[in-house]
PDB file of N, CA and C in Angstrom:
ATOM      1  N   UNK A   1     -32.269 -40.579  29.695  1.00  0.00           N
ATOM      2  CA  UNK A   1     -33.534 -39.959  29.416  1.00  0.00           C
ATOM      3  C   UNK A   1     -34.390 -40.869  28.576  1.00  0.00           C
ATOM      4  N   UNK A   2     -35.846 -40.077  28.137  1.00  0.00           N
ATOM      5  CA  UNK A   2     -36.797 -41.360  27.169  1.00  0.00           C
ATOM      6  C   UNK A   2     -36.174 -40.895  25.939  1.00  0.00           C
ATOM      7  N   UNK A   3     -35.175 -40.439  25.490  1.00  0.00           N
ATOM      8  CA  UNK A   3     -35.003 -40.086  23.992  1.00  0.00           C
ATOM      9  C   UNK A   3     -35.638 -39.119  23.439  1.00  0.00           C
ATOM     10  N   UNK A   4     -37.021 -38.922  23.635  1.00  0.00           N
ATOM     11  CA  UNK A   4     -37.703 -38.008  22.548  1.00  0.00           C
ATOM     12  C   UNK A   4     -37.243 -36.562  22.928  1.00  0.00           C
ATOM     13  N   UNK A   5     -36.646 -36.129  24.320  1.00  0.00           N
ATOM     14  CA  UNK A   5     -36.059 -34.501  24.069  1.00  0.00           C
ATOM     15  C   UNK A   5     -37.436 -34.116  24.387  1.00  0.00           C
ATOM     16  N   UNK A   6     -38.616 -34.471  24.852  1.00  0.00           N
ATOM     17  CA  UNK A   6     -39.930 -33.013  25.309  1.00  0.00           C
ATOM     18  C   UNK A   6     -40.031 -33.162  26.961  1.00  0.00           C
ATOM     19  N   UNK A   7     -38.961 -33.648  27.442  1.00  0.00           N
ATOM     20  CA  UNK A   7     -38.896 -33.905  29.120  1.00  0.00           C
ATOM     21  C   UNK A   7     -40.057 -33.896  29.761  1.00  0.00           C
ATOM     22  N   UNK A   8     -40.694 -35.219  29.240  1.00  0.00           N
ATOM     23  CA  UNK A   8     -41.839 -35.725  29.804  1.00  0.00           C
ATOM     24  C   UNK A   8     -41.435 -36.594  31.085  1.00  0.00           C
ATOM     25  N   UNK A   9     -41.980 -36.681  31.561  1.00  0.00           N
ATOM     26  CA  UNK A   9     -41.587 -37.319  33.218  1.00  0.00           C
ATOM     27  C   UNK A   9     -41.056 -38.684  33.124  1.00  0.00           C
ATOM     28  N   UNK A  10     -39.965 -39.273  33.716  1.00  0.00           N
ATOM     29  CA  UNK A  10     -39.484 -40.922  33.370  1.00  0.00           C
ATOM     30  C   UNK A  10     -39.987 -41.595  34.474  1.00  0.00           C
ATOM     31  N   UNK A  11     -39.492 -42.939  33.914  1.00  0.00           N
ATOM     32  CA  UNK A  11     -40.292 -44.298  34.859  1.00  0.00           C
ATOM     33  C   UNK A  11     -38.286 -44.311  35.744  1.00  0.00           C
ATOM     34  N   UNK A  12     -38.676 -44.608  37.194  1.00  0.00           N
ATOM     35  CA  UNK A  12     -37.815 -44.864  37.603  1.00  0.00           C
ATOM     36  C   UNK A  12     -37.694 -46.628  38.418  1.00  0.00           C
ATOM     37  N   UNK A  13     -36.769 -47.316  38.155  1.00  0.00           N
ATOM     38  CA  UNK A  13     -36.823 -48.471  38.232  1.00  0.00           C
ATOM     39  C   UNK A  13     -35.568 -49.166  39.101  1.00  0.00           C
ATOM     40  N   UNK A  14     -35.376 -49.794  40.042  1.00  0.00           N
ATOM     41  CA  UNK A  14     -34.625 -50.683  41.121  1.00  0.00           C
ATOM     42  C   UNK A  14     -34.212 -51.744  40.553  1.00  0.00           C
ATOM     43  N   UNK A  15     -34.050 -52.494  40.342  1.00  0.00           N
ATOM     44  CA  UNK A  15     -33.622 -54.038  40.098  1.00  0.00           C
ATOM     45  C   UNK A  15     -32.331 -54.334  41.128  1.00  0.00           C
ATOM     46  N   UNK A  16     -32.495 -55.339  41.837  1.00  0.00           N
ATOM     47  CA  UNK A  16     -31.158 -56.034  42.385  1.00  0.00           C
ATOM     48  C   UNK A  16     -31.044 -57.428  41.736  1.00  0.00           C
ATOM     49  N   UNK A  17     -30.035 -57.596  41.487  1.00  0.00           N
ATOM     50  CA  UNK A  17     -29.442 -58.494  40.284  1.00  0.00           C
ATOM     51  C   UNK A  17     -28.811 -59.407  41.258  1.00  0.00           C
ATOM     52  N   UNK A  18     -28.890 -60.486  41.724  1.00  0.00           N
ATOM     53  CA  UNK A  18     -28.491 -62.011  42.789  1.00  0.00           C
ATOM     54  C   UNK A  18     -28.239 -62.752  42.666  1.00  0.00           C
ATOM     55  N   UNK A  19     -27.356 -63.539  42.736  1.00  0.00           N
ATOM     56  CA  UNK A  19     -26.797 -64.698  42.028  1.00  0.00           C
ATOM     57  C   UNK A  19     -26.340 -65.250  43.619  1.00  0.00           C
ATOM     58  N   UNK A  20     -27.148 -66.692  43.840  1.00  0.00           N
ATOM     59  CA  UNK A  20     -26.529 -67.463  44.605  1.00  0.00           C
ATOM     60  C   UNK A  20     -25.437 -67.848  44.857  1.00  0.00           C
ATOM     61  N   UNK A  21     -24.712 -67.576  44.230  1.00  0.00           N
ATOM     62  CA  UNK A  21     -23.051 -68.046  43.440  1.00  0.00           C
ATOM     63  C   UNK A  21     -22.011 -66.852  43.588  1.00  0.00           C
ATOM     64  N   UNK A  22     -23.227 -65.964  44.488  1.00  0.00           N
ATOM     65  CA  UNK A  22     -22.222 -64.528  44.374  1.00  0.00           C
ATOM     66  C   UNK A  22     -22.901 -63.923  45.975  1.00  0.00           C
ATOM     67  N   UNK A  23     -21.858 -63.303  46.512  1.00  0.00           N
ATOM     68  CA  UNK A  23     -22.217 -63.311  48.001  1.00  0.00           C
ATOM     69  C   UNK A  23     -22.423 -61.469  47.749  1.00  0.00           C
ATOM     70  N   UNK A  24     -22.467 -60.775  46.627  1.00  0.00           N
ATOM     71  CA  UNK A  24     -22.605 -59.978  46.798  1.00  0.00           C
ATOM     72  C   UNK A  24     -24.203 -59.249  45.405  1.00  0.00           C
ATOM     73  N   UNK A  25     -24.754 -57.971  46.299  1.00  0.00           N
ATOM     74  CA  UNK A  25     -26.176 -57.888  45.956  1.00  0.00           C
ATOM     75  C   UNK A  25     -25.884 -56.607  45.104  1.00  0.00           C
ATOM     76  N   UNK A  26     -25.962 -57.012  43.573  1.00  0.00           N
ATOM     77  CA  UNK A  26     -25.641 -55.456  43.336  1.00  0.00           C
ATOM     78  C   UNK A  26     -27.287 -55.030  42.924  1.00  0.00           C
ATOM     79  N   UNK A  27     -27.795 -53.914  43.018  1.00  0.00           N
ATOM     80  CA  UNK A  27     -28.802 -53.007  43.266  1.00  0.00           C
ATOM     81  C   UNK A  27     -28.125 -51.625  41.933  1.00  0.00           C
ATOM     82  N   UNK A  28     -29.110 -52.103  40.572  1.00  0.00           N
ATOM     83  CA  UNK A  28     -29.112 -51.097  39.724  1.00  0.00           C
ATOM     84  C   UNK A  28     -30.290 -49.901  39.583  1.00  0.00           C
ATOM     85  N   UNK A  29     -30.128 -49.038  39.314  1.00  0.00           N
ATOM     86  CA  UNK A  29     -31.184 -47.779  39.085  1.00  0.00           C
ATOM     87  C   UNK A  29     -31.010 -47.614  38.322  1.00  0.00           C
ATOM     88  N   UNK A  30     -32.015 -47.238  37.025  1.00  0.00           N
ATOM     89  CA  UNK A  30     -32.578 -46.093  35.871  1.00  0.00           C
ATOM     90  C   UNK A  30     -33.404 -45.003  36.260  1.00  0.00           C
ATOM     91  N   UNK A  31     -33.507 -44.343  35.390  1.00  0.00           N
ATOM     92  CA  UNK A  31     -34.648 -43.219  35.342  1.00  0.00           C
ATOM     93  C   UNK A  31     -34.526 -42.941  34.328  1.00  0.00           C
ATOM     94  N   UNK A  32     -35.376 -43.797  33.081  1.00  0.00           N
ATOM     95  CA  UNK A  32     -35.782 -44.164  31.939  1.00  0.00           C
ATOM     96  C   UNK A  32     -36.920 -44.888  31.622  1.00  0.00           C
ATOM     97  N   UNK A  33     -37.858 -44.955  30.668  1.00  0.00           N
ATOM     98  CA  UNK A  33     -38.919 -45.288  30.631  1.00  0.00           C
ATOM     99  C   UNK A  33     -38.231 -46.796  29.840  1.00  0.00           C
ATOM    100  N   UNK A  34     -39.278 -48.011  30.834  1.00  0.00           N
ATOM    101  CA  UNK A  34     -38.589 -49.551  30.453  1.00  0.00           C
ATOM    102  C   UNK A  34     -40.342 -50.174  29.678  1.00  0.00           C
ATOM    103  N   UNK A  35     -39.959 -51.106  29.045  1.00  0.00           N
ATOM    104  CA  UNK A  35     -41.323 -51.770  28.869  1.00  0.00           C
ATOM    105  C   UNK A  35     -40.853 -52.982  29.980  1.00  0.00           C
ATOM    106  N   UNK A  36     -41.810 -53.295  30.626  1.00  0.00           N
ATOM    107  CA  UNK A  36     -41.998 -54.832  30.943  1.00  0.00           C
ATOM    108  C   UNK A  36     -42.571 -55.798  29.838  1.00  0.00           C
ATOM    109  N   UNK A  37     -41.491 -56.799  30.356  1.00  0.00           N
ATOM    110  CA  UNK A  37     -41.720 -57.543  29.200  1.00  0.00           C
ATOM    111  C   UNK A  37     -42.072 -59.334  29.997  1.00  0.00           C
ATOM    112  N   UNK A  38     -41.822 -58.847  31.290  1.00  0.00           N
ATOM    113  CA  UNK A  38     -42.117 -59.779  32.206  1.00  0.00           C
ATOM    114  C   UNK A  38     -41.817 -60.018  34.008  1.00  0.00           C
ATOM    115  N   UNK A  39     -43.303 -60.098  34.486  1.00  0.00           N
ATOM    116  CA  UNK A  39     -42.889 -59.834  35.883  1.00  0.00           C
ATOM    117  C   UNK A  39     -43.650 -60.721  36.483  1.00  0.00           C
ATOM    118  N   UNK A  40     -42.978 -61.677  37.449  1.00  0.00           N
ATOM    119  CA  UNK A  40     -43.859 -62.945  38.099  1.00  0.00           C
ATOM    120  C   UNK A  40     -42.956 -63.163  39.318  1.00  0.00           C
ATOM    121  N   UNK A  41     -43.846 -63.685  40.086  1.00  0.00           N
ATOM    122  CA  UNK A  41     -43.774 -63.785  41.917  1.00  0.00           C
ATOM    123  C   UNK A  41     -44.860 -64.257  42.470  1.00  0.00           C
ATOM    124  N   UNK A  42     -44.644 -64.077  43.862  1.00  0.00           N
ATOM    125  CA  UNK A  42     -45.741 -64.504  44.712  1.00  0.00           C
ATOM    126  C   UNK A  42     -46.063 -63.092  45.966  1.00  0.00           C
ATOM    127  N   UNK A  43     -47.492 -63.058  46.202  1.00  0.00           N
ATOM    128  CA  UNK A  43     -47.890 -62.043  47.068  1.00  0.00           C
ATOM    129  C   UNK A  43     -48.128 -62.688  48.374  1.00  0.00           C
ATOM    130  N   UNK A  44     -47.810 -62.101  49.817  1.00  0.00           N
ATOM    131  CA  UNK A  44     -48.479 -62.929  50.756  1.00  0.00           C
ATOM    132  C   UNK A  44     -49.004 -62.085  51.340  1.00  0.00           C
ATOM    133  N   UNK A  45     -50.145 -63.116  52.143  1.00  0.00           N
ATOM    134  CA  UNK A  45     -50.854 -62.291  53.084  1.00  0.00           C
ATOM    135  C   UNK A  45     -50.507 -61.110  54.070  1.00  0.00           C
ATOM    136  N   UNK A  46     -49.706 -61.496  54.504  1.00  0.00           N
ATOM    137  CA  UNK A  46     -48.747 -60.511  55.107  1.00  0.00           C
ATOM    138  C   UNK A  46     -48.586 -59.186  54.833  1.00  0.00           C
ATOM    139  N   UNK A  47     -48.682 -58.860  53.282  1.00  0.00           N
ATOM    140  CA  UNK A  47     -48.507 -57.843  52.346  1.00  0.00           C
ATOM    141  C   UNK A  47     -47.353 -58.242  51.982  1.00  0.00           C
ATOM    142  N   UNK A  48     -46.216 -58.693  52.636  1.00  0.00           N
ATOM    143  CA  UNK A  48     -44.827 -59.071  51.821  1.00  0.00           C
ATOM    144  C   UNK A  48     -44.793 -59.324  50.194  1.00  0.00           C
ATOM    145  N   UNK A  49     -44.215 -59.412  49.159  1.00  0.00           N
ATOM    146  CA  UNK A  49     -44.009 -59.734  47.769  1.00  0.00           C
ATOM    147  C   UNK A  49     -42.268 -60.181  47.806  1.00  0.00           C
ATOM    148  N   UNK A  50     -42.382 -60.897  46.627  1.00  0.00           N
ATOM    149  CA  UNK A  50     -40.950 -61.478  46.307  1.00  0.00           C
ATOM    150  C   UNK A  50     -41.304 -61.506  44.656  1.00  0.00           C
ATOM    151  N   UNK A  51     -40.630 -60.345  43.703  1.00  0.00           N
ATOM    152  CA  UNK A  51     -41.381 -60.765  42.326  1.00  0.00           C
ATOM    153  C   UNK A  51     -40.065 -60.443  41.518  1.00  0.00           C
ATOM    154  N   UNK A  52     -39.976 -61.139  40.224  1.00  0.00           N
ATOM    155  CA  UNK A  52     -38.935 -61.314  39.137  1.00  0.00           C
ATOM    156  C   UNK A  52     -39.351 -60.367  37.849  1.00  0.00           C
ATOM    157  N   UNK A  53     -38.526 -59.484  37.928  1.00  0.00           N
ATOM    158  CA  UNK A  53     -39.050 -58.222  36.642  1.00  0.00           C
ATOM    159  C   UNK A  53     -37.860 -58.649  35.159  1.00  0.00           C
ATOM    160  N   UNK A  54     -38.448 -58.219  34.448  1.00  0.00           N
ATOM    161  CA  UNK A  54     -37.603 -58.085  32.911  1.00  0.00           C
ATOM    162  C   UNK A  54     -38.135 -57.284  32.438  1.00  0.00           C
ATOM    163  N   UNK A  55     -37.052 -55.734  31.958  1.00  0.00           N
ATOM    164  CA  UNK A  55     -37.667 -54.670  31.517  1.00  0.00           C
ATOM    165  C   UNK A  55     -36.906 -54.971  29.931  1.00  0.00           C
ATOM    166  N   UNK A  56     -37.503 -54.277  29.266  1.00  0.00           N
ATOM    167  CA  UNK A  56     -36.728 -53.690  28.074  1.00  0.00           C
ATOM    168  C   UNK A  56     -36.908 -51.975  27.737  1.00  0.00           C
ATOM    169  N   UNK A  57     -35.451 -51.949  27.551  1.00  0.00           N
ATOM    170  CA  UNK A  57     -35.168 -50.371  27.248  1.00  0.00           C
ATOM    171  C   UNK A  57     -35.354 -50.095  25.204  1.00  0.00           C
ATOM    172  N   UNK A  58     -35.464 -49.065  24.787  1.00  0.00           N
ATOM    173  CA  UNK A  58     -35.825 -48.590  23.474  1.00  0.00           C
ATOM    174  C   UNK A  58     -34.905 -48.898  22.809  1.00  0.00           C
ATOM    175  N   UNK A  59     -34.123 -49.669  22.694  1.00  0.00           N
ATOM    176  CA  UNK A  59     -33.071 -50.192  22.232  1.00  0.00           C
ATOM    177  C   UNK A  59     -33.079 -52.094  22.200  1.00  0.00           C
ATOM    178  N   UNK A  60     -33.683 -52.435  22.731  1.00  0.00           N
ATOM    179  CA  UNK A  60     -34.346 -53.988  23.012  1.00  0.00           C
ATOM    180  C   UNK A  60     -33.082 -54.469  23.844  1.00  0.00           C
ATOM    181  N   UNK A  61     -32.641 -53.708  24.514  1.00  0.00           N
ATOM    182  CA  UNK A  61     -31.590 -54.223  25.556  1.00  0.00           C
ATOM    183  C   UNK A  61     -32.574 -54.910  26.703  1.00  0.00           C
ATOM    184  N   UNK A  62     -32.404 -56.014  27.202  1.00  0.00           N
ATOM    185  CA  UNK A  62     -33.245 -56.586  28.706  1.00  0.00           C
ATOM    186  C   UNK A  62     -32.542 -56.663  29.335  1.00  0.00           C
ATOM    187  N   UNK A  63     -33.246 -56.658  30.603  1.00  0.00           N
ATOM    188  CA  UNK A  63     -32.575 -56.724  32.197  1.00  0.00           C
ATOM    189  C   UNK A  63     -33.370 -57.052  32.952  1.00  0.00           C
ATOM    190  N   UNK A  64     -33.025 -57.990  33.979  1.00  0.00           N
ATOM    191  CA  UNK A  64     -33.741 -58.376  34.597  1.00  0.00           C
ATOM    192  C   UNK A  64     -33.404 -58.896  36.375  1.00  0.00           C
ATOM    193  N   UNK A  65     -33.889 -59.157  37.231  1.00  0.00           N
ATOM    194  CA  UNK A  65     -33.464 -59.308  38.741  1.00  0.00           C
ATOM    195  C   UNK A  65     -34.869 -59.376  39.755  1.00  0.00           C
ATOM    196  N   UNK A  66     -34.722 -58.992  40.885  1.00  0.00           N
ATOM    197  CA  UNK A  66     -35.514 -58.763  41.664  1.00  0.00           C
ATOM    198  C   UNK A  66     -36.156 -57.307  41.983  1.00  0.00           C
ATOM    199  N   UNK A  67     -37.441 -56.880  41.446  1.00  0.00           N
ATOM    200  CA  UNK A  67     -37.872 -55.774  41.774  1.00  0.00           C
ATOM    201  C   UNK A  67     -37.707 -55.370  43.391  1.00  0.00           C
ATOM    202  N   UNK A  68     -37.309 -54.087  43.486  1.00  0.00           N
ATOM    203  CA  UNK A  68     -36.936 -53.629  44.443  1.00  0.00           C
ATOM    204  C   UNK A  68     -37.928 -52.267  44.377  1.00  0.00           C
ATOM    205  N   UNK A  69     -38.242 -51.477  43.519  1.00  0.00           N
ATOM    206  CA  UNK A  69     -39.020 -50.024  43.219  1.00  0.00           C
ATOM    207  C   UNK A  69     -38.921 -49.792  41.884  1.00  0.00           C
ATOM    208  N   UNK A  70     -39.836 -49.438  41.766  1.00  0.00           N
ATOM    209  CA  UNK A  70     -40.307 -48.696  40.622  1.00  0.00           C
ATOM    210  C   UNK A  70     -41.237 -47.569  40.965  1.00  0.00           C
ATOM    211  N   UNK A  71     -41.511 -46.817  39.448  1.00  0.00           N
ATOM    212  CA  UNK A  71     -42.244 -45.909  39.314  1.00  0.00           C
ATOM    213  C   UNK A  71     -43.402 -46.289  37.798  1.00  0.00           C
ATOM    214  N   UNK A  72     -44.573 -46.648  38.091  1.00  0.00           N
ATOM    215  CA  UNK A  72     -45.178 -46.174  36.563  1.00  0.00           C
ATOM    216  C   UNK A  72     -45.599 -45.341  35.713  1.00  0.00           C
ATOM    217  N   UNK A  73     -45.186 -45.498  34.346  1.00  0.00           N
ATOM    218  CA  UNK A  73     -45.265 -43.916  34.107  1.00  0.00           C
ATOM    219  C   UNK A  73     -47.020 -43.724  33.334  1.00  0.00           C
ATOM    220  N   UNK A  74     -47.497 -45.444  32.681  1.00  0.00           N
ATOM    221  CA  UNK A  74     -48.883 -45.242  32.150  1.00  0.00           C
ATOM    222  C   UNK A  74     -49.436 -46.119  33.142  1.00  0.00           C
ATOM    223  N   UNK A  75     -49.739 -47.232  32.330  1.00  0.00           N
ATOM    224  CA  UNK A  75     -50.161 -48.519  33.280  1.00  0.00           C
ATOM    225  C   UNK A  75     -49.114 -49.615  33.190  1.00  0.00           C
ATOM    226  N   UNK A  76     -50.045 -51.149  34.205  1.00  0.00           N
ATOM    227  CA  UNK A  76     -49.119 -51.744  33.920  1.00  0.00           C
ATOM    228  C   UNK A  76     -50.227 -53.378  34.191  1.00  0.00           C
ATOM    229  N   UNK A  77     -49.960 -53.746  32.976  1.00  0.00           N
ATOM    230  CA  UNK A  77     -51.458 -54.783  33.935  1.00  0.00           C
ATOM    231  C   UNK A  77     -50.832 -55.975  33.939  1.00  0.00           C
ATOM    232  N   UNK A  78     -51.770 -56.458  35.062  1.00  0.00           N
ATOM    233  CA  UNK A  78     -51.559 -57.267  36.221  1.00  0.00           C
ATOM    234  C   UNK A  78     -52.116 -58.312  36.399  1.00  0.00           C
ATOM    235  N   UNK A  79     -52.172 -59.657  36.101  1.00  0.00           N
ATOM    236  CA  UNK A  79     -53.165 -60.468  36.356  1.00  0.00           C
ATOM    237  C   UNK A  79     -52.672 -61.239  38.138  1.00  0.00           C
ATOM    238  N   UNK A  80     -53.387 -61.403  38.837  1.00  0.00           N
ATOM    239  CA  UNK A  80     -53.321 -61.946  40.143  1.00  0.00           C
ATOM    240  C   UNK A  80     -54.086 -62.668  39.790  1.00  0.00           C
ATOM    241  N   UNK A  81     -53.839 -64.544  40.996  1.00  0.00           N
ATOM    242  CA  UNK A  81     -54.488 -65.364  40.814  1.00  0.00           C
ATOM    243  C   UNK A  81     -54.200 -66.117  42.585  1.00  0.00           C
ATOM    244  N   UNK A  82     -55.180 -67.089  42.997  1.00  0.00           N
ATOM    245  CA  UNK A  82     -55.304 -67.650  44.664  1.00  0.00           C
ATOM    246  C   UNK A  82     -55.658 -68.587  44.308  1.00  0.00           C
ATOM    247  N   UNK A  83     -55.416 -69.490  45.330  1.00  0.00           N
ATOM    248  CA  UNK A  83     -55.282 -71.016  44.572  1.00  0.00           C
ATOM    249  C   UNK A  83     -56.010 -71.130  46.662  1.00  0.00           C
ATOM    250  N   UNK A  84     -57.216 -71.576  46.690  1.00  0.00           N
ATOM    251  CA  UNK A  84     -58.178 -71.645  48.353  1.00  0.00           C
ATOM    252  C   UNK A  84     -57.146 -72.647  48.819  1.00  0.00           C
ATOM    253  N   UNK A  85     -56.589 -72.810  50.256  1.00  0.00           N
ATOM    254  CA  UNK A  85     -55.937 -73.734  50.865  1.00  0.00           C
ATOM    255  C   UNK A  85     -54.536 -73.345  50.790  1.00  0.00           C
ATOM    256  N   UNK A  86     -54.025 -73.076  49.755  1.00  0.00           N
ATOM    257  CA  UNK A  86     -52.497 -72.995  49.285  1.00  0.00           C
ATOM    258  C   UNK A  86     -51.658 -72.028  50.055  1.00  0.00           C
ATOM    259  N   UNK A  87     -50.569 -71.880  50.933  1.00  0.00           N
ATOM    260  CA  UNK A  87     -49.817 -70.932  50.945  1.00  0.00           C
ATOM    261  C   UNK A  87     -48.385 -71.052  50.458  1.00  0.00           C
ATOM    262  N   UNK A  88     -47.361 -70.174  50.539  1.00  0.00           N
ATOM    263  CA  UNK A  88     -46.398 -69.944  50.210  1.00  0.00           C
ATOM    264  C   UNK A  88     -45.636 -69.809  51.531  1.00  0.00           C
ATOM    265  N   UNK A  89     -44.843 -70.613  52.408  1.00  0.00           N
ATOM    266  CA  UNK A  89     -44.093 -70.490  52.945  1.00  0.00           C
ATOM    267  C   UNK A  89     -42.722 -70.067  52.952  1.00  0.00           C
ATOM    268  N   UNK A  90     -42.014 -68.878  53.053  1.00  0.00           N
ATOM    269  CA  UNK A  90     -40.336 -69.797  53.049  1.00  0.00           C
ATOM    270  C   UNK A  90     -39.683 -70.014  53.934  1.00  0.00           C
ATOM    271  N   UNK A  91     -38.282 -71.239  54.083  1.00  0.00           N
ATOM    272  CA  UNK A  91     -38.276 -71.741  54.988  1.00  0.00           C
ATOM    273  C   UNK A  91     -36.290 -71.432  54.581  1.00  0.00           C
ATOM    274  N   UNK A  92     -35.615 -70.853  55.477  1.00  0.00           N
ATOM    275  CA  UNK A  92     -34.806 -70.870  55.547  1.00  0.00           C
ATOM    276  C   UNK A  92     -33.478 -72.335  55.399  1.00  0.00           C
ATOM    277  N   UNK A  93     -33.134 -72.309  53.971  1.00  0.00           N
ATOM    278  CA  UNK A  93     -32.407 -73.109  53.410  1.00  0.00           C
ATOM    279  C   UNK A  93     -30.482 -73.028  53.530  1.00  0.00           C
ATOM    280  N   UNK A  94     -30.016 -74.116  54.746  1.00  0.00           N
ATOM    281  CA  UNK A  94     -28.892 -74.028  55.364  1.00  0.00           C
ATOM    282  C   UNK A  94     -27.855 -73.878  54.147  1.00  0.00           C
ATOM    283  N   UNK A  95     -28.175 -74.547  52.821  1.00  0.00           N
ATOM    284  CA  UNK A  95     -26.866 -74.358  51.908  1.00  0.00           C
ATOM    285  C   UNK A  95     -27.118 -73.074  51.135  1.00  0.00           C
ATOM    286  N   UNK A  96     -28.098 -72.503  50.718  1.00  0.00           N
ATOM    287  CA  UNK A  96     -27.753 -71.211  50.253  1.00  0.00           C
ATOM    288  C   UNK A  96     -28.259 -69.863  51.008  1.00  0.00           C
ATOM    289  N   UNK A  97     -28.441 -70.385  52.096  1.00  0.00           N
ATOM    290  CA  UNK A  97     -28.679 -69.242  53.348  1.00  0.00           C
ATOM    291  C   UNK A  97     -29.623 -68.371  52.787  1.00  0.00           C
ATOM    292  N   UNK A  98     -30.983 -68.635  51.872  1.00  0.00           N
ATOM    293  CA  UNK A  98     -32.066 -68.009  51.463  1.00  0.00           C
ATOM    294  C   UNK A  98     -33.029 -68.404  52.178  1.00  0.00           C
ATOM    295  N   UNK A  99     -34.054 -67.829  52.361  1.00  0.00           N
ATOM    296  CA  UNK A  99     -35.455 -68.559  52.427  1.00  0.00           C
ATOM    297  C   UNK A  99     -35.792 -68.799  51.496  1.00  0.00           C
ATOM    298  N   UNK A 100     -36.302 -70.391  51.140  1.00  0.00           N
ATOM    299  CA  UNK A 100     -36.906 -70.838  49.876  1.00  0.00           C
ATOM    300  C   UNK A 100     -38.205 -71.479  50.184  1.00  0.00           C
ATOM    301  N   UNK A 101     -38.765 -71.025  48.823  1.00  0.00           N
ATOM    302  CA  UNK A 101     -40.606 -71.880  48.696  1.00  0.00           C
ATOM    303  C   UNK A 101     -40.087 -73.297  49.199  1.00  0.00           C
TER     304      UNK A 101
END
């Protein structure tokens, strides 16, 4: 829960946690209100996203992985930026079987 006991509505949050080094995808859930404390990626045209979250819980515990879902519970701001000419390709990489920039 958020702690305070007046069951105000929580932030619910995804993270999958990946490690190249690990052939397996573990996929955590909360439903607890997190601060972000840092979230960066790339958007494509496509609509696709690939973005890197770090929450912190009321306790200054962090965590962090690949956003998968969330929920916000106030705001959450956002700076976006386009660089004219530039895209982001990825290109399927034979030794760690990812698509990489």
């Amino acid at each position: 829960g958020n702690g305070n006991g007046n069951g105000e509505s929580v932030t619910t949050t995804s993270i999958e946690n990946k490690s190249k080094s690990s052939t397996s995808n573990e996929i955590r859930r909360w439903q607890e209100r997190f601060e972000i404390v840092s979230l960066v990626g790339t958007f494509s045209r496509d609509g696709s996203c690939h973005l890197h979250l770090s929450i912190s819980d009321q306790k200054g515990n962090t965590f962090g992985g690949h956003l998968i879902a969330g929920v916000v519970f106030t705001t959450v701001e956002v700076v976006v930026g386009s660089i004219d000419g530039v895209t982001f390709d990825r290109e399927l990489d034979d030794e760690t079987g990812y698509g990489e920039l």
